[in-house]
Protein backbone atom coordinates (compact mmCIF):
# COMPACT_ATOMS: atom_id res chain seq x y z
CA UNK A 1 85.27 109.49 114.57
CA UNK A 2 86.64 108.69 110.72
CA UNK A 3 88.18 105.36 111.65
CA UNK A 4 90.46 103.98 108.51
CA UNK A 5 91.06 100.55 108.37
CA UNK A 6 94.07 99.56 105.99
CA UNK A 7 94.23 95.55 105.49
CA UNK A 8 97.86 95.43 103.27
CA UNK A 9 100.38 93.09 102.01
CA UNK A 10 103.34 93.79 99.54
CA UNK A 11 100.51 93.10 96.20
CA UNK A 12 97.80 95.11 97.55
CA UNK A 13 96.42 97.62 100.08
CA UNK A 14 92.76 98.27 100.89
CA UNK A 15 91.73 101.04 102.42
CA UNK A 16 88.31 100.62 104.17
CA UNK A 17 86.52 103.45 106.41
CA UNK A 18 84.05 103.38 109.46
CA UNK A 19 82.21 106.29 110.61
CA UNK A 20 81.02 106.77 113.51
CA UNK A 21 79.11 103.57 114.37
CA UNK A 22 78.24 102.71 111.17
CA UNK A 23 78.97 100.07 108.96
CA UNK A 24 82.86 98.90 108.09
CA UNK A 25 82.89 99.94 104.12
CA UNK A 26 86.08 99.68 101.51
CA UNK A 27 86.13 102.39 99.18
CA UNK A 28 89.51 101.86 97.12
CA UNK A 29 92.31 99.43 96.55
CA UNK A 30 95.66 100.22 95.77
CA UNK A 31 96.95 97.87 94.09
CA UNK A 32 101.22 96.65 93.74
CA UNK A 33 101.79 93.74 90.80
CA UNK A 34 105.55 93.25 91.41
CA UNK A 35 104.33 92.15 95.05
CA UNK A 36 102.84 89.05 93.34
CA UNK A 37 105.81 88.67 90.73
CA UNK A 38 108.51 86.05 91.84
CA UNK A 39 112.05 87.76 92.63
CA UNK A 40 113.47 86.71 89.82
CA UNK A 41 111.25 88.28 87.63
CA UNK A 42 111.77 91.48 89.18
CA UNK A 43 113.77 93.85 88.12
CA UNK A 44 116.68 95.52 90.06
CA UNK A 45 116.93 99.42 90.69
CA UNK A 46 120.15 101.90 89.71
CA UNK A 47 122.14 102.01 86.79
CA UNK A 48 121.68 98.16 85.48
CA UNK A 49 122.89 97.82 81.55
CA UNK A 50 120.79 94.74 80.00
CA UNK A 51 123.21 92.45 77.89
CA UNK A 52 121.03 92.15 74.38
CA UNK A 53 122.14 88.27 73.65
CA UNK A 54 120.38 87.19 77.05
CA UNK A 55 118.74 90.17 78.32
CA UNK A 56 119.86 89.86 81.63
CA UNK A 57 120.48 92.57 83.77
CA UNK A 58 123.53 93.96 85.61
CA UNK A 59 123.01 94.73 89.02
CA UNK A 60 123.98 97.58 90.17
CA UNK A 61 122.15 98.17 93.58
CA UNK A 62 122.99 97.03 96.89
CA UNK A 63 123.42 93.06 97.04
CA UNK A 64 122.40 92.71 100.60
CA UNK A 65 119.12 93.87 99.89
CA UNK A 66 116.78 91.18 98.04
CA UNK A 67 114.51 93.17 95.08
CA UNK A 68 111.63 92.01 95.92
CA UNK A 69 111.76 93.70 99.44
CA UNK A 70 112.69 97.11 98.02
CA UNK A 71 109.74 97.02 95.75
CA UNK A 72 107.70 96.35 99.43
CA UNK A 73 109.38 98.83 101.06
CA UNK A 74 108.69 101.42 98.03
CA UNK A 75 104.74 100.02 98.05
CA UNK A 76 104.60 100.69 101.92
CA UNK A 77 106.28 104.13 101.29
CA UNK A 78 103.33 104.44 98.74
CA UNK A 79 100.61 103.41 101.18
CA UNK A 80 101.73 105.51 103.87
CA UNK A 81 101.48 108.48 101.97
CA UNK A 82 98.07 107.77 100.80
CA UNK A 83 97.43 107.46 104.90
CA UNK A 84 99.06 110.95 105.36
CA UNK A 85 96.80 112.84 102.18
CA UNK A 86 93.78 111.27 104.38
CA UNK A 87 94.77 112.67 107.53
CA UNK A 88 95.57 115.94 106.51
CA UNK A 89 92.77 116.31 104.41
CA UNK A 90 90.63 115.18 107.33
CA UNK A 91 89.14 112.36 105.72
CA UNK A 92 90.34 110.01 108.46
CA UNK A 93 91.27 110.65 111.93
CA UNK A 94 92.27 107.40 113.41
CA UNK A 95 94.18 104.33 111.33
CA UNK A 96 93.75 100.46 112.19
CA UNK A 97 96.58 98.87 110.56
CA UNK A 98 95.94 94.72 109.46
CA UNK A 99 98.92 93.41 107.29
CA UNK A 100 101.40 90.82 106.98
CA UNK A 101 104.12 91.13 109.45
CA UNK A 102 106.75 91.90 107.26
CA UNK A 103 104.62 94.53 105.26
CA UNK A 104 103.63 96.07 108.26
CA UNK A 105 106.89 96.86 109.88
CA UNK A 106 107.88 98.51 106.57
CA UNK A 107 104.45 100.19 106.85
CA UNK A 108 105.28 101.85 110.24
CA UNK A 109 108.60 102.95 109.31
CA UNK A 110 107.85 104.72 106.55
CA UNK A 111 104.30 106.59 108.34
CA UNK A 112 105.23 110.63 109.11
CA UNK A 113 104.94 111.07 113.13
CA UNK A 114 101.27 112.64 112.79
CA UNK A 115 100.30 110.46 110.99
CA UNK A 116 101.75 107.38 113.10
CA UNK A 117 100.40 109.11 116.39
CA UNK A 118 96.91 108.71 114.91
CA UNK A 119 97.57 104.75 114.54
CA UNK A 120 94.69 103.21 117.24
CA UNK A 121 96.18 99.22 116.56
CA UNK A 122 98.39 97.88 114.38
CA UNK A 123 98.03 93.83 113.87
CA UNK A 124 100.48 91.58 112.27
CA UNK A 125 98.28 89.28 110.44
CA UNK A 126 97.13 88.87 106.60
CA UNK A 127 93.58 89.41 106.35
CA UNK A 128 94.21 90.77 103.09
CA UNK A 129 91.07 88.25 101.10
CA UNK A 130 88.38 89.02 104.11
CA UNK A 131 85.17 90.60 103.44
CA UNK A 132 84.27 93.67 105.16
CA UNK A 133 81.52 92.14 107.99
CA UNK A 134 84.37 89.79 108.86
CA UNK A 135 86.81 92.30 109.31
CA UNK A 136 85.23 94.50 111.37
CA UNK A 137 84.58 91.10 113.82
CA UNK A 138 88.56 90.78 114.08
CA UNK A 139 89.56 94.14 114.14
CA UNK A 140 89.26 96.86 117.21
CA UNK A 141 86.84 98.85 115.06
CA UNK A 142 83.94 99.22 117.89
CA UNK A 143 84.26 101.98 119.16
């Protein structure tokens, strides 16, 4: 079985495979700079007009919602469509999902129900800078 293992946070998401019994191997990185960038640097969605004397933005987007969570909810959007193009083009039949708890509740919400069905374990913890030998010590990928 084409086990996928995605290790994410808000910055970055990589996307490492296991075949069968072989060896735990990561193959690509997608990567999400405006997870690393401090809220205020970010900048806010909709119709915003920048005043030229301080360039500062007007917001224009829901207040309620912080910026720097709709750019992780957009990057998990983003991931979990990558995870749907590898389960429909049968290049992974089973996820394992590692990423910080936030991340990965946006992460499930935004997963199609086929693709979601196919999710063997999802763990809430950042294991984001682990190699690949360590990961596949913490993570149900066994079997």
């Amino acid at each position: 079985m084409k086990k996928c293992i995605v290790v994410a946070d808000a910055s970055r998401a990589r996307i490492l495979f296991r075949d069968g019994l072989g060896p735990v191997e990561e193959l690509e990185s997608l990567e999400h700079p405006e997870g690393r960038m401090h809220p205020g640097q970010l900048e806010e969605e909709g119709e915003g007009a920048q005043h030229e004397s301080t360039k500062t933005t007007l917001r224009r987007t829901d207040p309620r919602t912080p910026t720097s969570e709709k750019y992780a909810r957009r990057f998990a959007a983003e991931v979990a469509g990558h995870l749907r193009s590898l389960r429909t083009s049968g290049d992974a039949e089973q996820f394992i999902l590692a990423a910080e708890p936030r991340f990965l509740g946006y992460l499930r919400e935004s997963l199609d129900a086929p693709t979601a069905d196919c999710v063997a374990a999802s763990i809430a913890k950042d294991y984001g800078d682990l190699p690949a030998e360590e990961l596949a010590k913490k993570l149900p990928v066994s079997s």
